[in-house]
Protein backbone atom coordinates (compact mmCIF):
# COMPACT_ATOMS: atom_id res chain seq x y z
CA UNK A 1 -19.55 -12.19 49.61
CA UNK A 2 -21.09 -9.42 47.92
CA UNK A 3 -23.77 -9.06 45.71
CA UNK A 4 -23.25 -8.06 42.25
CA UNK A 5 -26.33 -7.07 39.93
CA UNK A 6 -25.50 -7.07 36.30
CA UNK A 7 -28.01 -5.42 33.95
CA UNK A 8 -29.53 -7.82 31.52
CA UNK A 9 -29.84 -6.32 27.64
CA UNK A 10 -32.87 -6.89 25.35
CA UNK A 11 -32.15 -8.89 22.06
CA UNK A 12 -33.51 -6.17 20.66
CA UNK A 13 -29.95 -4.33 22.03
CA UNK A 14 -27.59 -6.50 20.92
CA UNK A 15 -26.23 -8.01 18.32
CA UNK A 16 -26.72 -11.84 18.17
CA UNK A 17 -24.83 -14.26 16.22
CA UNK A 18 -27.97 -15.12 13.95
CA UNK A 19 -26.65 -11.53 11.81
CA UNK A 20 -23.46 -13.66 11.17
CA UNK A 21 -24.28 -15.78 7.94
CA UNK A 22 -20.98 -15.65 6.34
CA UNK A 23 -17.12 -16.35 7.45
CA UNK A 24 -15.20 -13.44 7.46
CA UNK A 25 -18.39 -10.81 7.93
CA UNK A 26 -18.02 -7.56 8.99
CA UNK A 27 -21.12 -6.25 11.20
CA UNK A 28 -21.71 -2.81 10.23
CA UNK A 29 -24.48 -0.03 11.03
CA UNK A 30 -27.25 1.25 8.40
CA UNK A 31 -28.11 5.22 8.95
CA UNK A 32 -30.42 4.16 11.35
CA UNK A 33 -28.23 2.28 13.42
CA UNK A 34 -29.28 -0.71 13.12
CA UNK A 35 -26.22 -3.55 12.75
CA UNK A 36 -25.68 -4.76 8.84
CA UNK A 37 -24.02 -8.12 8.01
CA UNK A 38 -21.09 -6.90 5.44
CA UNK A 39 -20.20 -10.20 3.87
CA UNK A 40 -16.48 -10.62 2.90
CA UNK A 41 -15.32 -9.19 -0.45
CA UNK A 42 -13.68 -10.83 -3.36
CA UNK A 43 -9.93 -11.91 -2.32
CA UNK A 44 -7.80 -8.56 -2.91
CA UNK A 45 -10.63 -6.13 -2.69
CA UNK A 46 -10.37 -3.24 -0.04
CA UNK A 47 -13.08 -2.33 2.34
CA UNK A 48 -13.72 1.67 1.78
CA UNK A 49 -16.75 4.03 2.31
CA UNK A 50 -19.28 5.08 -0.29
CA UNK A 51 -21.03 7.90 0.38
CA UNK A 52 -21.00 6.92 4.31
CA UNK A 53 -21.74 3.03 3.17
CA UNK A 54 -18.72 0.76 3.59
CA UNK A 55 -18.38 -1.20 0.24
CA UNK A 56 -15.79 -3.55 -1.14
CA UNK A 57 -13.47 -2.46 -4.08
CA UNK A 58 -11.03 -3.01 -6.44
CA UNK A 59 -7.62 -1.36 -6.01
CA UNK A 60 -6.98 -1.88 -9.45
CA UNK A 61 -9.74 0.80 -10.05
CA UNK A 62 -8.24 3.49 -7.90
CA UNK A 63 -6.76 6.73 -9.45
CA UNK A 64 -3.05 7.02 -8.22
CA UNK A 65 -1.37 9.89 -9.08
CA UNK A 66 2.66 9.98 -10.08
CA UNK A 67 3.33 12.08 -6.90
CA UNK A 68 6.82 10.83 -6.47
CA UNK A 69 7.89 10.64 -10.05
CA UNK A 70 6.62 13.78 -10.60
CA UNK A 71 9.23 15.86 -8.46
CA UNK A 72 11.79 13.39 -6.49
CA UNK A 73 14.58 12.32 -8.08
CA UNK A 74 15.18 8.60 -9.30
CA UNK A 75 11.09 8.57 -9.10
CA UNK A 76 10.86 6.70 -5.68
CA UNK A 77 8.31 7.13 -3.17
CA UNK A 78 11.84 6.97 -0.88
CA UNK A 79 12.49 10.30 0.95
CA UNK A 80 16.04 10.82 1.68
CA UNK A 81 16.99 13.32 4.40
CA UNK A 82 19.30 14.92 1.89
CA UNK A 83 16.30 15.74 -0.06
CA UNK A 84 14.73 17.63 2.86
CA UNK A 85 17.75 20.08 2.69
CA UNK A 86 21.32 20.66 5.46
CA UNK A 87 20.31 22.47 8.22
CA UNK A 88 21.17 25.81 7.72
CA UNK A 89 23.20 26.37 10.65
CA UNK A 90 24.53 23.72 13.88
CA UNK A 91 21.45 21.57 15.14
CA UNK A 92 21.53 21.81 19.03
CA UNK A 93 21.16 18.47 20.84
CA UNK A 94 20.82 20.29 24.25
CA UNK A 95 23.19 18.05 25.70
CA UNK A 96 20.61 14.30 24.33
CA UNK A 97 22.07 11.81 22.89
CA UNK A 98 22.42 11.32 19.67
CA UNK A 99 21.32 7.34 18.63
CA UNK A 100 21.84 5.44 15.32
CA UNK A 101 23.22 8.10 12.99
CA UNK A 102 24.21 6.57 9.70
CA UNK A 103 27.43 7.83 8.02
CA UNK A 104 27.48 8.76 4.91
CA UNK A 105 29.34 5.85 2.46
CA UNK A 106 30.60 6.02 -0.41
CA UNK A 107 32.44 3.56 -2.56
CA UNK A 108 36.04 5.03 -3.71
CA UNK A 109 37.57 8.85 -3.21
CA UNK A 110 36.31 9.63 -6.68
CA UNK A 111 32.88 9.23 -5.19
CA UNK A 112 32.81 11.23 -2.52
CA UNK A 113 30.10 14.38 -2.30
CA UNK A 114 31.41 18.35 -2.54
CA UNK A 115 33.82 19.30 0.04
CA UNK A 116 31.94 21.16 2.93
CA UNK A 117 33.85 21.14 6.47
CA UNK A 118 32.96 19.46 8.53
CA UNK A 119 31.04 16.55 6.80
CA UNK A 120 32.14 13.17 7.52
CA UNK A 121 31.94 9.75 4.99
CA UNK A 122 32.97 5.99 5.12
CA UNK A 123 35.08 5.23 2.01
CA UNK A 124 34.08 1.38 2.13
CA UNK A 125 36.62 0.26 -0.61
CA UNK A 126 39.36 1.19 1.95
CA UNK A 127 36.95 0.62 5.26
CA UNK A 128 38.49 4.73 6.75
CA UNK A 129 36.12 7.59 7.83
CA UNK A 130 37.09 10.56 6.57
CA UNK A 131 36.23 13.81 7.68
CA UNK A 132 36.54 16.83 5.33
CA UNK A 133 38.74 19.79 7.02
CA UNK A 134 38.94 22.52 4.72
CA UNK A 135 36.32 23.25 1.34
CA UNK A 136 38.57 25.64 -0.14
């Protein structure tokens, strides 16, 4: 059998569970280094950093901007694909498979989107794909 040394560390060099007062403590390090209990925060509060301290904090307090109301429409945080633009000319596959493409549905002929050949939809009140042949 062969011998294995393992090097021993200092308490000094680790952290022993006497820093643990609290359930749920974080150990963190001061600017020195040197390990810091972080007791848990109130129930809801979010851990985040404080001028390179980590500190507990209210969410409610947080400045959050209307980005998606302010340009999407319907004011969702959603992004549709149809949002993003149609390619403006045929998207190559280079011979890959194409996996779980979703059809476009609608819910009755007077609901379906402007003519462009090519596009395809699901008319679900009569459960047919159609595919649209000519835009003229």
């Amino acid at each position: 059998m062969a011998v294995t040394w393992e090097k021993l560390a200092w308490e000094k060099d680790v952290v022993t569970k006497s820093l643990y007062t609290a359930a749920g403590s974080l150990i963190t390090s001061s600017a020195a280094g040197i390990p810091v209990e972080l007791v848990a925060g109130t129930n809801g509060y979010v851990l985040q950093i404080d001028t390179g301290t980590p500190v507990w904090a209210d969410p409610a307090g947080f400045a959050v901007a209307n980005h998606a109301t302010t340009h999407k429409n319907g004011g969702t945080d959603e992004i549709l694909l149809h949002e993003l633009g149609e390619p403006t000319s045929a998207v190559d596959f280079d011979g890959q498979e194409g996996q779980n493409f979703v059809v476009h549905t609608v819910a009755n002929a007077a609901a379906r989107p402007t003519a462009k050949v090519g596009k395809m939809i699901f008319q679900s009140d009569e459960l047919a794909f159609y595919g649209c042949t000519s835009d003229a």
